[in-house]
C-alpha atoms as a PDB file:
ATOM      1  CA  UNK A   1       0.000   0.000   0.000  1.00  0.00           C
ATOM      2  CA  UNK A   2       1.808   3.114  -1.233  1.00  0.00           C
ATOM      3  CA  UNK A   3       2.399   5.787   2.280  1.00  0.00           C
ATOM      4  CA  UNK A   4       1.769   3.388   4.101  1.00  0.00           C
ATOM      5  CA  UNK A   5       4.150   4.066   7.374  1.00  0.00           C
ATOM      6  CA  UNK A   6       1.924   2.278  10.039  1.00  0.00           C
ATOM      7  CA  UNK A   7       3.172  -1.727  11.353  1.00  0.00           C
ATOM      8  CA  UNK A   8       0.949  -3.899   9.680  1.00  0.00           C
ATOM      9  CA  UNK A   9      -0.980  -5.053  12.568  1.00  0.00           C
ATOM     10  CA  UNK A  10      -4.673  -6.693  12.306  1.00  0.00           C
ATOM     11  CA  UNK A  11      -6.991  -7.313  14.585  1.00  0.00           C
ATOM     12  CA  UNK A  12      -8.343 -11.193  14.563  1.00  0.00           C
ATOM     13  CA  UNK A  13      -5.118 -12.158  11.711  1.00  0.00           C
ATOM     14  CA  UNK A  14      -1.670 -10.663  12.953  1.00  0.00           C
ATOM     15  CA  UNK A  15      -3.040 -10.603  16.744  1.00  0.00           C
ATOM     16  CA  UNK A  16      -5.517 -12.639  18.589  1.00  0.00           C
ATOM     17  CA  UNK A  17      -8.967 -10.300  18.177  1.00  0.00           C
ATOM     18  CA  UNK A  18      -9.839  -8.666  21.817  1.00  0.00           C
ATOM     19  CA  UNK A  19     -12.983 -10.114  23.844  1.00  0.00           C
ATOM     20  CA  UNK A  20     -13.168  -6.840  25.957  1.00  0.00           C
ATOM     21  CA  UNK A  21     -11.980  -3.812  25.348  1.00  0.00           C
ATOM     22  CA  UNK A  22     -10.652  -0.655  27.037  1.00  0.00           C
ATOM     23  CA  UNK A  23     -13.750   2.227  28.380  1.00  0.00           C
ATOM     24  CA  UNK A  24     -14.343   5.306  29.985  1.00  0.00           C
ATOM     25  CA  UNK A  25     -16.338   7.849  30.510  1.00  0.00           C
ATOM     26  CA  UNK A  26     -15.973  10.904  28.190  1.00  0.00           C
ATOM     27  CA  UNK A  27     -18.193  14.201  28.781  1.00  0.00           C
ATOM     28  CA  UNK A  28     -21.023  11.369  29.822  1.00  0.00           C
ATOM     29  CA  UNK A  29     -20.389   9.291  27.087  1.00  0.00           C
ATOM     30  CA  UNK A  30     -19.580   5.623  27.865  1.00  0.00           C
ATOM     31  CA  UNK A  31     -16.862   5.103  25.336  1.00  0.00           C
ATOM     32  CA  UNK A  32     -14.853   1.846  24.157  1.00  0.00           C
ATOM     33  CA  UNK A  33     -11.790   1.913  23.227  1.00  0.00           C
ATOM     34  CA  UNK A  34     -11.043   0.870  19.633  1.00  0.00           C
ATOM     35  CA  UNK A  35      -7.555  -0.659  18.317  1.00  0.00           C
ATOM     36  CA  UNK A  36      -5.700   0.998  15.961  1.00  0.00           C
ATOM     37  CA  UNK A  37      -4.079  -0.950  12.989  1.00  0.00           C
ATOM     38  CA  UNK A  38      -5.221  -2.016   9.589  1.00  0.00           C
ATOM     39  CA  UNK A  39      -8.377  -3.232   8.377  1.00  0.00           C
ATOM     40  CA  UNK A  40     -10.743  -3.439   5.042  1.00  0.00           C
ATOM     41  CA  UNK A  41     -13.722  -1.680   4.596  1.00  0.00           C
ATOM     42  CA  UNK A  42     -15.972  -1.469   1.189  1.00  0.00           C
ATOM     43  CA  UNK A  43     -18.419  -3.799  -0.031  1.00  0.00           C
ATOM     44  CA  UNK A  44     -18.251  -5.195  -4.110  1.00  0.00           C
ATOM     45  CA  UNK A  45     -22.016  -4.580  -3.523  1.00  0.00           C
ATOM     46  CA  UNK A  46     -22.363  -0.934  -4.194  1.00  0.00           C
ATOM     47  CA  UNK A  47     -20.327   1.105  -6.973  1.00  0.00           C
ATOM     48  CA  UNK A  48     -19.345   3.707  -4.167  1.00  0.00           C
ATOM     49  CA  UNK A  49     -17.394   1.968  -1.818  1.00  0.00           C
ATOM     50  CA  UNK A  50     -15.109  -0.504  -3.156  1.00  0.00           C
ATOM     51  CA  UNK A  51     -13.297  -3.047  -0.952  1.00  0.00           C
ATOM     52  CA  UNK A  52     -10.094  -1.867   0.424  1.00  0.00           C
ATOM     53  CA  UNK A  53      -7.177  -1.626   3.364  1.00  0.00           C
ATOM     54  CA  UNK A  54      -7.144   1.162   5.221  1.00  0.00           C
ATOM     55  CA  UNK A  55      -4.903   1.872   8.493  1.00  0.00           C
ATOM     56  CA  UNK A  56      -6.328   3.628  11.508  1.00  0.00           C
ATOM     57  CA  UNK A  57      -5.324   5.401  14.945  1.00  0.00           C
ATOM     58  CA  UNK A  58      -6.531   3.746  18.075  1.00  0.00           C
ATOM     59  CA  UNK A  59      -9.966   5.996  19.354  1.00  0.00           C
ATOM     60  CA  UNK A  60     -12.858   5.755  21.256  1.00  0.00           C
ATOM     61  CA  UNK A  61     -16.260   5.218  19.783  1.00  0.00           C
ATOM     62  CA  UNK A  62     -19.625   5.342  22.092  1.00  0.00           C
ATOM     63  CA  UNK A  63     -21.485   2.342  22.958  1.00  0.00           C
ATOM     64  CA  UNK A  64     -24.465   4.032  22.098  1.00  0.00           C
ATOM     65  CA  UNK A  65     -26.128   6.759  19.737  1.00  0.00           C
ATOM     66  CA  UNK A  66     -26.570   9.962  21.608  1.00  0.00           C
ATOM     67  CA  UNK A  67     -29.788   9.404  23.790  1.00  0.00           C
ATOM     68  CA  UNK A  68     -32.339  12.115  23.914  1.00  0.00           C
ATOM     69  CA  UNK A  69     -32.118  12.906  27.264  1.00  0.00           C
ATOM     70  CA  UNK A  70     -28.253  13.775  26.410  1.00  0.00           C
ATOM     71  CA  UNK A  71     -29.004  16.213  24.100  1.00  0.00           C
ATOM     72  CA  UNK A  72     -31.248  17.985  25.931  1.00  0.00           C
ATOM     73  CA  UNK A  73     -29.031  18.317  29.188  1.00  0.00           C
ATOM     74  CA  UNK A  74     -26.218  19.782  26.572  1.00  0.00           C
ATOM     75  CA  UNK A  75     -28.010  22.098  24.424  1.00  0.00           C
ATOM     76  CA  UNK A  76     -30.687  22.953  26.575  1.00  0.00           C
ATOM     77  CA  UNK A  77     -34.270  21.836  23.883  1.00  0.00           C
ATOM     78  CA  UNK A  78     -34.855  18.600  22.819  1.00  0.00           C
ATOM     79  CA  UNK A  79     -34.138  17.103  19.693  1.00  0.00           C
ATOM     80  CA  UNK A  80     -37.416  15.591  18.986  1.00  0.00           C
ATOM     81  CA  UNK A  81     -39.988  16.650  21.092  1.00  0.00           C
ATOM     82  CA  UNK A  82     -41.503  13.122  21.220  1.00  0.00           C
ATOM     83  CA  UNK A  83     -38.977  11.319  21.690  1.00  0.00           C
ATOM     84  CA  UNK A  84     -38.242   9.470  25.072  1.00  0.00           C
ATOM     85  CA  UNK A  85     -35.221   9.811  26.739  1.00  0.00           C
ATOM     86  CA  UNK A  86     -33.368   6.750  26.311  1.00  0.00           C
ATOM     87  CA  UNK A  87     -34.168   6.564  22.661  1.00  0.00           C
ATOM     88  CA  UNK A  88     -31.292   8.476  20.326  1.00  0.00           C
ATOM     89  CA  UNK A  89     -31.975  11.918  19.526  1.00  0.00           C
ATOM     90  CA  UNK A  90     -33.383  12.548  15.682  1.00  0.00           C
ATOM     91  CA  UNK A  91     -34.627  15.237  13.828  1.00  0.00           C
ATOM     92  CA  UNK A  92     -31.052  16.315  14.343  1.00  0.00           C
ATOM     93  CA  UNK A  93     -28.616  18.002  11.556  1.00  0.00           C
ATOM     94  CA  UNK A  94     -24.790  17.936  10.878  1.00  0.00           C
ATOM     95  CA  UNK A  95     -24.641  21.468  12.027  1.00  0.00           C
ATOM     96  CA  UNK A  96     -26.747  20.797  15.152  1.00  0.00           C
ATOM     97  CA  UNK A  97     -24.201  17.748  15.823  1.00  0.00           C
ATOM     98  CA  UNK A  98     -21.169  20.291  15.372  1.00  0.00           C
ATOM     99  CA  UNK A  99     -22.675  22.503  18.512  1.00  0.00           C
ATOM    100  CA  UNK A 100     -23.558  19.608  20.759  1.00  0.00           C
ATOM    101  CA  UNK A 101     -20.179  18.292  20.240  1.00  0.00           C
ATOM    102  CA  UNK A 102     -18.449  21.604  20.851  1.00  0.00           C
ATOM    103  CA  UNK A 103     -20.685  22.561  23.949  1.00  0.00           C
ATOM    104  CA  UNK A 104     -20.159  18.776  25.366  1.00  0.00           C
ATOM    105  CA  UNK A 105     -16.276  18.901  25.663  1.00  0.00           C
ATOM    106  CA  UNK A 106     -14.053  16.364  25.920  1.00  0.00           C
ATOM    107  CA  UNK A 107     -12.889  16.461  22.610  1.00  0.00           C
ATOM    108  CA  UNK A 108     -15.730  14.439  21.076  1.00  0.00           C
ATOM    109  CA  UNK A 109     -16.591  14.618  17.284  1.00  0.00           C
ATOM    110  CA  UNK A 110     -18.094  12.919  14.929  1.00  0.00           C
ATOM    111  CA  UNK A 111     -16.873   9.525  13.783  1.00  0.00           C
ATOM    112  CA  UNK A 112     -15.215   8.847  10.243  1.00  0.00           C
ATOM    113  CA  UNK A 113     -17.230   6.808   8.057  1.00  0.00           C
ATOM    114  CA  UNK A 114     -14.042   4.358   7.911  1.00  0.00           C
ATOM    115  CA  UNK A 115     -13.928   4.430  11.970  1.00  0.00           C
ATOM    116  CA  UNK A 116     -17.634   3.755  12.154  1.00  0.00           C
ATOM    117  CA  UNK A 117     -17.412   0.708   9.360  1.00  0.00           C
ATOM    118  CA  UNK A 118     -14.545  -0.513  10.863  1.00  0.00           C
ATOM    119  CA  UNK A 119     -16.520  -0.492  14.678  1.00  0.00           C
ATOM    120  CA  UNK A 120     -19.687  -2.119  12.906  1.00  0.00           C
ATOM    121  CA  UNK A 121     -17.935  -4.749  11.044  1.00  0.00           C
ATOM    122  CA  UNK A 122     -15.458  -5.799  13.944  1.00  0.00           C
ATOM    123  CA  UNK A 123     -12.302  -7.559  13.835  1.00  0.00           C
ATOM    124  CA  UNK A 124     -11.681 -10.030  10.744  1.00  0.00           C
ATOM    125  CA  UNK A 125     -12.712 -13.706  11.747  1.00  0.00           C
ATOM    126  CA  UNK A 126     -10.956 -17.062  10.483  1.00  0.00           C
ATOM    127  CA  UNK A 127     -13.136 -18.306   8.554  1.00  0.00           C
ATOM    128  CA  UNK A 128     -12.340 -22.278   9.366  1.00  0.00           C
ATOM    129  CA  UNK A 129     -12.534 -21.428  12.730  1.00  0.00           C
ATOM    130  CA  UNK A 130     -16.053 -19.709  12.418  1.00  0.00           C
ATOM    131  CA  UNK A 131     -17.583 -22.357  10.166  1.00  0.00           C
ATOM    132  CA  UNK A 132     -15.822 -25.712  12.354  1.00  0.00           C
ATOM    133  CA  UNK A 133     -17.268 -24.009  15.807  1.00  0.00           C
ATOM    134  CA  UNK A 134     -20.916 -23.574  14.296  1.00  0.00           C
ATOM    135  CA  UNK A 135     -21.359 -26.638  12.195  1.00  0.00           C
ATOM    136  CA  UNK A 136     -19.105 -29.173  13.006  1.00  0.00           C
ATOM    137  CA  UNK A 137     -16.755 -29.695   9.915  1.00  0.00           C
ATOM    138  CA  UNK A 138     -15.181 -26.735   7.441  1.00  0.00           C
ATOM    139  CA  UNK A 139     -15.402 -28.131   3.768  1.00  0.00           C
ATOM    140  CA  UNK A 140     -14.608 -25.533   0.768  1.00  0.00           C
ATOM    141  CA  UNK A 141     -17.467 -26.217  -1.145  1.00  0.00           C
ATOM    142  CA  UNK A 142     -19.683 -25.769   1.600  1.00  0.00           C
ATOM    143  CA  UNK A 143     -18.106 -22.052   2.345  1.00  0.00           C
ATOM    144  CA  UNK A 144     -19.960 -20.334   0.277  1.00  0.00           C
ATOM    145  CA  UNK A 145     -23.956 -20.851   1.482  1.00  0.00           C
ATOM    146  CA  UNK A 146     -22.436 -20.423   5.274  1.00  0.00           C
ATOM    147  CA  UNK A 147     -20.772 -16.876   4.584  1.00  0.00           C
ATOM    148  CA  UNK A 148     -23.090 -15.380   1.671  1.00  0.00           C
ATOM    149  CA  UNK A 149     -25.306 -12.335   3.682  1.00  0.00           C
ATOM    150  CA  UNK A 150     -22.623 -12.563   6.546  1.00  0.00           C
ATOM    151  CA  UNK A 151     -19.506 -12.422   5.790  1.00  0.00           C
ATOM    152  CA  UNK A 152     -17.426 -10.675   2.859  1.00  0.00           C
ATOM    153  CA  UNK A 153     -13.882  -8.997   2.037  1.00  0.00           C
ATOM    154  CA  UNK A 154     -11.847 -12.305   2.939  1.00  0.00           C
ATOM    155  CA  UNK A 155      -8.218 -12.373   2.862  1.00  0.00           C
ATOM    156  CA  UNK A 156      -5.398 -14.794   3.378  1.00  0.00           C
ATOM    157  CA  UNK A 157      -2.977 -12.028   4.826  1.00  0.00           C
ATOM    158  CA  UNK A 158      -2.298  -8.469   5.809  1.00  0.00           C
ATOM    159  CA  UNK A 159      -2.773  -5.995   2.790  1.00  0.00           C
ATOM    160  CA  UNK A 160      -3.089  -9.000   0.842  1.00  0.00           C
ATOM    161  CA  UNK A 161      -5.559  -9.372  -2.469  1.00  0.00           C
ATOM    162  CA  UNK A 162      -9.044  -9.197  -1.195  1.00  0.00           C
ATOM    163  CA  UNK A 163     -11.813 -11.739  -2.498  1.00  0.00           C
ATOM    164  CA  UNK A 164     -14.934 -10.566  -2.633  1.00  0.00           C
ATOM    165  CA  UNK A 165     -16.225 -13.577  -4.335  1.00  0.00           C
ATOM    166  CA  UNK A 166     -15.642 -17.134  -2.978  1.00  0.00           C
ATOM    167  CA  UNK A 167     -17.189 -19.033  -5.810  1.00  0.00           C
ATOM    168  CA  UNK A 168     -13.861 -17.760  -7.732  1.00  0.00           C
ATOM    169  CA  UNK A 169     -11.624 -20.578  -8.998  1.00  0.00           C
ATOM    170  CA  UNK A 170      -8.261 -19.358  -6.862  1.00  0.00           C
ATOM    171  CA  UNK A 171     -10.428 -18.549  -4.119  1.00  0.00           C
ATOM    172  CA  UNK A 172     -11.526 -22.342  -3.981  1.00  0.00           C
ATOM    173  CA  UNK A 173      -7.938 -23.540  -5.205  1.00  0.00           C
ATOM    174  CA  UNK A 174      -6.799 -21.674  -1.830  1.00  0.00           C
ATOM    175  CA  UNK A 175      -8.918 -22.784   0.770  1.00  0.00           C
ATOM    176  CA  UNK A 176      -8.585 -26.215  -0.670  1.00  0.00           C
ATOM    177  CA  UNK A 177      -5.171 -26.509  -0.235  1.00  0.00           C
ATOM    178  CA  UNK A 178      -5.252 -25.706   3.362  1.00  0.00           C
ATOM    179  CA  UNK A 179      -4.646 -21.933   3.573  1.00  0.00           C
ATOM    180  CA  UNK A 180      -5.674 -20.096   6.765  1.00  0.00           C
ATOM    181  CA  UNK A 181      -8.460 -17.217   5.445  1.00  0.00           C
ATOM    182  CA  UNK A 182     -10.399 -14.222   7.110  1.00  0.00           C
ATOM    183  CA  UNK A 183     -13.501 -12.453   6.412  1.00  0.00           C
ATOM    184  CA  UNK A 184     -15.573  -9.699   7.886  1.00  0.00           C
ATOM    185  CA  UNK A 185     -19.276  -9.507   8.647  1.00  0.00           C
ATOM    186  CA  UNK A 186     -21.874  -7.607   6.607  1.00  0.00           C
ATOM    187  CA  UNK A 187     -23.518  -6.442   9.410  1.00  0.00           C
ATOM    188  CA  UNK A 188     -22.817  -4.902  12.258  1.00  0.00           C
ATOM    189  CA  UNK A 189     -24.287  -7.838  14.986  1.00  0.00           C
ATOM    190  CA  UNK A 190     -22.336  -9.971  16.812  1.00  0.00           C
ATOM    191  CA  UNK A 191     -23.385 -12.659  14.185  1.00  0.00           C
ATOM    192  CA  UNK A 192     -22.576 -10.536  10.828  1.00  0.00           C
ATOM    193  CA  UNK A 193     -26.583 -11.733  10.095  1.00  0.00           C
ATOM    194  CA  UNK A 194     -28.989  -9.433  10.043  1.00  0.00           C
ATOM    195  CA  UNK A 195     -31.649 -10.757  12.233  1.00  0.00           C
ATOM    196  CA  UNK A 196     -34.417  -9.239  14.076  1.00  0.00           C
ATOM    197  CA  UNK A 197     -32.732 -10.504  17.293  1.00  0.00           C
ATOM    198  CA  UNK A 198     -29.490  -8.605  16.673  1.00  0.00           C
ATOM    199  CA  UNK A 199     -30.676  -5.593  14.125  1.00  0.00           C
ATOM    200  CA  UNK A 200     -33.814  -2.800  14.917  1.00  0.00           C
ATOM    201  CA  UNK A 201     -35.219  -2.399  11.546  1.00  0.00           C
ATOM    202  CA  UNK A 202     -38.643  -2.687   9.718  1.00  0.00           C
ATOM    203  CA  UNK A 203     -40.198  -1.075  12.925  1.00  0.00           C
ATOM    204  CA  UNK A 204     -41.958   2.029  13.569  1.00  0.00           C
ATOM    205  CA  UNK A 205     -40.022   3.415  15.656  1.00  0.00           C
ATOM    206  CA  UNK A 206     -37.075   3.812  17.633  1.00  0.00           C
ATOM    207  CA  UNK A 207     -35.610   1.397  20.141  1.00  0.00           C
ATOM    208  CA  UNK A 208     -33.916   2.543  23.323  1.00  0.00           C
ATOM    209  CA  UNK A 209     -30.098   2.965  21.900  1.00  0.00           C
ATOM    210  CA  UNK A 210     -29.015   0.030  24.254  1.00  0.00           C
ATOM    211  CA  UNK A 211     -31.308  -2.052  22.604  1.00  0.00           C
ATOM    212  CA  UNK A 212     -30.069  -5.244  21.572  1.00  0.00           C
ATOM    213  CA  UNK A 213     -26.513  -7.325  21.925  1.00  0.00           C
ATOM    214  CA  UNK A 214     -23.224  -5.309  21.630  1.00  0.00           C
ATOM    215  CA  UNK A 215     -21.479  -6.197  18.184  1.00  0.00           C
ATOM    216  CA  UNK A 216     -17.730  -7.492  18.473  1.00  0.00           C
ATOM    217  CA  UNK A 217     -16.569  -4.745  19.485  1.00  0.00           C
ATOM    218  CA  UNK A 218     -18.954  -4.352  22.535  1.00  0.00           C
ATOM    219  CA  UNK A 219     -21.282  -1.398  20.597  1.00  0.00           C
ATOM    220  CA  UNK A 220     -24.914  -1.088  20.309  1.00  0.00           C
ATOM    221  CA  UNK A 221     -27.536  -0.554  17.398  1.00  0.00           C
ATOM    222  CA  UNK A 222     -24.861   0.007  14.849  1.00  0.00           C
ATOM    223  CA  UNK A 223     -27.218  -1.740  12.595  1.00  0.00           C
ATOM    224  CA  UNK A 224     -30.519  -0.034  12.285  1.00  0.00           C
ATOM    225  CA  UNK A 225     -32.428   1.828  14.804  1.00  0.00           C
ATOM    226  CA  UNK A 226     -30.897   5.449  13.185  1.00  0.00           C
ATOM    227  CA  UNK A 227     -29.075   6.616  10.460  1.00  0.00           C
ATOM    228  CA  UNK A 228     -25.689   8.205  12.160  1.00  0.00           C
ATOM    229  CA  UNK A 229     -24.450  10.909  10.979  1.00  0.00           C
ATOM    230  CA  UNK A 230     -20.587  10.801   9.927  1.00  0.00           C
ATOM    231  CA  UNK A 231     -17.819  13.516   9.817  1.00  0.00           C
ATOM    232  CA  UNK A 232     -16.991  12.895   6.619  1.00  0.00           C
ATOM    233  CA  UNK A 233     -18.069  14.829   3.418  1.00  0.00           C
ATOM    234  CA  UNK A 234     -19.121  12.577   0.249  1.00  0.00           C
ATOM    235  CA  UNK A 235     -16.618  11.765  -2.011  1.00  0.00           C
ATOM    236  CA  UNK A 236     -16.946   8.537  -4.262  1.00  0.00           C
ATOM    237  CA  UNK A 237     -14.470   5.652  -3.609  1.00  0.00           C
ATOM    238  CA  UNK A 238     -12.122   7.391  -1.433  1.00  0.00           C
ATOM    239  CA  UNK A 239      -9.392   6.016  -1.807  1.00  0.00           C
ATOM    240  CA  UNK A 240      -7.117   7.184   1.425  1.00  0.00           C
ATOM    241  CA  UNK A 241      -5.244   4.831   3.110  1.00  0.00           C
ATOM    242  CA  UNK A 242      -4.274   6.397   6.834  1.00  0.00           C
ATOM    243  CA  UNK A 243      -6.977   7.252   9.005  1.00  0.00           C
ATOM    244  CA  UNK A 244      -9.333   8.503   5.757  1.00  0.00           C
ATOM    245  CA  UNK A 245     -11.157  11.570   5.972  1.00  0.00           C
ATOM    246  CA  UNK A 246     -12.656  13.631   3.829  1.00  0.00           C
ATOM    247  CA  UNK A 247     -13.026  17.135   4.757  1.00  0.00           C
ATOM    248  CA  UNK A 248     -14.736  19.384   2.276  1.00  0.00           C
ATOM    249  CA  UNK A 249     -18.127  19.433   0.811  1.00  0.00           C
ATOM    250  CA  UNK A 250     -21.543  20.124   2.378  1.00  0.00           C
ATOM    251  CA  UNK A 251     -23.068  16.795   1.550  1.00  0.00           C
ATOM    252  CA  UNK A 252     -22.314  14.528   4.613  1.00  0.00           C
ATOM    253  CA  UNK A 253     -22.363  10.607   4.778  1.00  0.00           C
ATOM    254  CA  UNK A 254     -24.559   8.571   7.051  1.00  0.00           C
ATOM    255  CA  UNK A 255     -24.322   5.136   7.888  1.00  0.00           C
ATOM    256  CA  UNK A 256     -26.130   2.286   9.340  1.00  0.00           C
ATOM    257  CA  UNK A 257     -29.661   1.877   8.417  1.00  0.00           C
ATOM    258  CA  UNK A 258     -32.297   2.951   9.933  1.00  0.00           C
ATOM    259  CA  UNK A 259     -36.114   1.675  11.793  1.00  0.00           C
ATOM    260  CA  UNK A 260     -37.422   1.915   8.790  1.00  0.00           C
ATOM    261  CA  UNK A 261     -35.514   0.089   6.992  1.00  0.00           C
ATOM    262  CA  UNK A 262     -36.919  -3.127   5.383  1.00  0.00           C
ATOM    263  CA  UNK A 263     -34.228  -3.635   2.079  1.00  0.00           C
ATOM    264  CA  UNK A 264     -31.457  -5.523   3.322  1.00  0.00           C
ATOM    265  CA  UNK A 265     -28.769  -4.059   0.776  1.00  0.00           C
ATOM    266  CA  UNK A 266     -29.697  -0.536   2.884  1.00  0.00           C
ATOM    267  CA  UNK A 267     -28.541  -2.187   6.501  1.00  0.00           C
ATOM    268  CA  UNK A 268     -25.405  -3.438   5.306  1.00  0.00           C
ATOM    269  CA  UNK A 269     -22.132  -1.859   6.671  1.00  0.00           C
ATOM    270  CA  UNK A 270     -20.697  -1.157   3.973  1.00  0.00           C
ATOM    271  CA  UNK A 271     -23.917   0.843   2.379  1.00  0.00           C
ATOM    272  CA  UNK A 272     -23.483   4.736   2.008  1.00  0.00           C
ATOM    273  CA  UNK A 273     -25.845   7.375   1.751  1.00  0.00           C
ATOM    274  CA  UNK A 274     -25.381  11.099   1.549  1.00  0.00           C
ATOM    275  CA  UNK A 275     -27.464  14.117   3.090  1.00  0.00           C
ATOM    276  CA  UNK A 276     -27.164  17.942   2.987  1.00  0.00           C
ATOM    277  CA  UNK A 277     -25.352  19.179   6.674  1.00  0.00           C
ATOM    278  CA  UNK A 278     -28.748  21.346   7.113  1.00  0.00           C
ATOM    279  CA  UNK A 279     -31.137  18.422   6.832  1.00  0.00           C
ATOM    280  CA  UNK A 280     -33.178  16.981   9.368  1.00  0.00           C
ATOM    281  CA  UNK A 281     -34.536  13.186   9.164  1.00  0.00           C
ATOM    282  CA  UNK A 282     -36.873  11.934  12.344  1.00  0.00           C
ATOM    283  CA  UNK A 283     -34.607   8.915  11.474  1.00  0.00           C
ATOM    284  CA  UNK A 284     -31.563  10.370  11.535  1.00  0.00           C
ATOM    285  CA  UNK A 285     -29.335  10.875  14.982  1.00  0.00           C
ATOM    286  CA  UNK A 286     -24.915  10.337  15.498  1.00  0.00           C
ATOM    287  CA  UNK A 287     -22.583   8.743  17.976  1.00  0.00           C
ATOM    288  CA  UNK A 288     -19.363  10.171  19.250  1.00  0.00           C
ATOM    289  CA  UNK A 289     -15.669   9.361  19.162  1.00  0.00           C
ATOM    290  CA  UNK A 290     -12.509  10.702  20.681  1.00  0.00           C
ATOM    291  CA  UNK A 291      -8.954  10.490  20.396  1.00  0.00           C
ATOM    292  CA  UNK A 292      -7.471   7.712  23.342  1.00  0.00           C
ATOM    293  CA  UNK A 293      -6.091  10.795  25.127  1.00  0.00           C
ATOM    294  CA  UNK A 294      -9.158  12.314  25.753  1.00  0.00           C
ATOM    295  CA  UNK A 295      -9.923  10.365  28.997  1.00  0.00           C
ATOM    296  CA  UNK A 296     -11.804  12.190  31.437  1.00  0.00           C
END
């Protein structure tokens, strides 16, 4: 990977992936702390975001989407009206985001699309591993019907070629002859599925934003419930490699899905969608991150 200066360190293939992770408290956000190292993000499934490495800086991400009743005790009004307090705040801009996070301190902002991907996907699993614990046996043939809708991106080594189709002829010819491989899920649930056990979507409305199991990287909702809004302006197929941002434009990404989702494509974590940093969406809401010296 051309500039690349970081030591090629991967959660789940170059170092055993983390059961528990680091957290604090930051300006009343419960926060977990995120390793820093390389990863892929991208999906073949949408023009926009093709599959790719990427390096990040260790941060902290919250557990949650900002609740309602945080909002309010920061900026003083409410959100949405209607909502209840331990449901995320909607009906919420980019802008209005950028004064919450300046009034709340500690450093917070926005996360990167690539640091929220990277939090909703979780750490690359071995595939053998994955497949022998849940059914018993790992045969190549069989790989594909377990992983399709789950997992995706898979790899047989750091910032090596990435497959994003295992009915390929070397793909097969790989696994076959014995090769360890890695993948990462679709989803953000602890699964990689997208289940109504694991994801809030085709609802009405919002669930509280601890709803639900914590993904693999201990974080709730980031599939469904709200759209979240990200940092980053839209650019197609970034193609940054160290802790990617992009900076300029009005039209802002968000990420995740929302309750009203119902098309599966839509939920996926590698799905982007763009929105004007003045809009409002009762569906749309954000989660914080911080730096890991921003302890409080």
């Amino acid at each position: 990977m051309p500039g690349m200066t970081t030591n090629p360190f991967c959660a789940g293939i170059t170092a055993p992936a983390l059961t528990s992770f680091a957290a604090t408290n930051i300006a009343g956000h419960a926060m977990v702390g995120i390793p820093g190292g390389l990863t892929v993000i991208g999906s073949s499934a949408f023009e926009n975001a093709r599959p790719r490495w990427v390096s990040l800086s260790p941060h902290f991400i919250s557990e949650t989407a900002t609740s309602e009743s945080q909002y309010r005790e920061v900026m003083g009004r409410a959100g949405n009206a209607y909502a209840s307090a331990d449901h995320p705040v909607t009906a919420v801009s980019w802008n209005d985001a950028q004064v919450y996070l300046k009034r709340a301190g500690g450093r917070l902002d926005l996360l990167t699309e690539v640091q929220w991907e990277n939090a909703a996907r979780g750490p690359a699993d071995d595939m053998r591993i994955v497949m022998e614990k849940e059914t018993g046996r790992f045969t190549p043939t069989d790989f594909v019907d377990f992983a399709v809708g789950r997992y995706e991106n898979f790899v047989f080594g750091v910032l090596g070629q990435i497959f994003t189709d295992a009915r390929s002829e070397l793909f097969q010819k790989l696994i076959s002859e014995g090769m360890p491989f890695f993948g990462w899920r679709v989803y953000g649930t602890p699964s990689g599925k997208l289940t109504k056990d694991e994801a809030w979507y085709d609802q009405e409305g919002t669930a509280p934003v601890n709803w639900g199991p914590k993904n693999a990287y201990g974080l709730h909702c980031m599939t469904g419930n709200v759209w979240e809004l990200m940092k980053d302006a839209y650019e197609k197929n970034p193609a940054h490699a160290v802790d990617p941002f992009v900076s300029k434009g009005s039209t802002k990404i968000l990420r995740g899905g929302s309750r009203r989702g119902n098309v599966p494509g839509c939920l996926q974590a590698g799905y982007r969608v763009s929105g004007n940093s003045g809009g409002r969406g009762d569906d749309v809401g954000f989660r914080v991150a911080a730096p890991q010296d921003s302890r409080k």
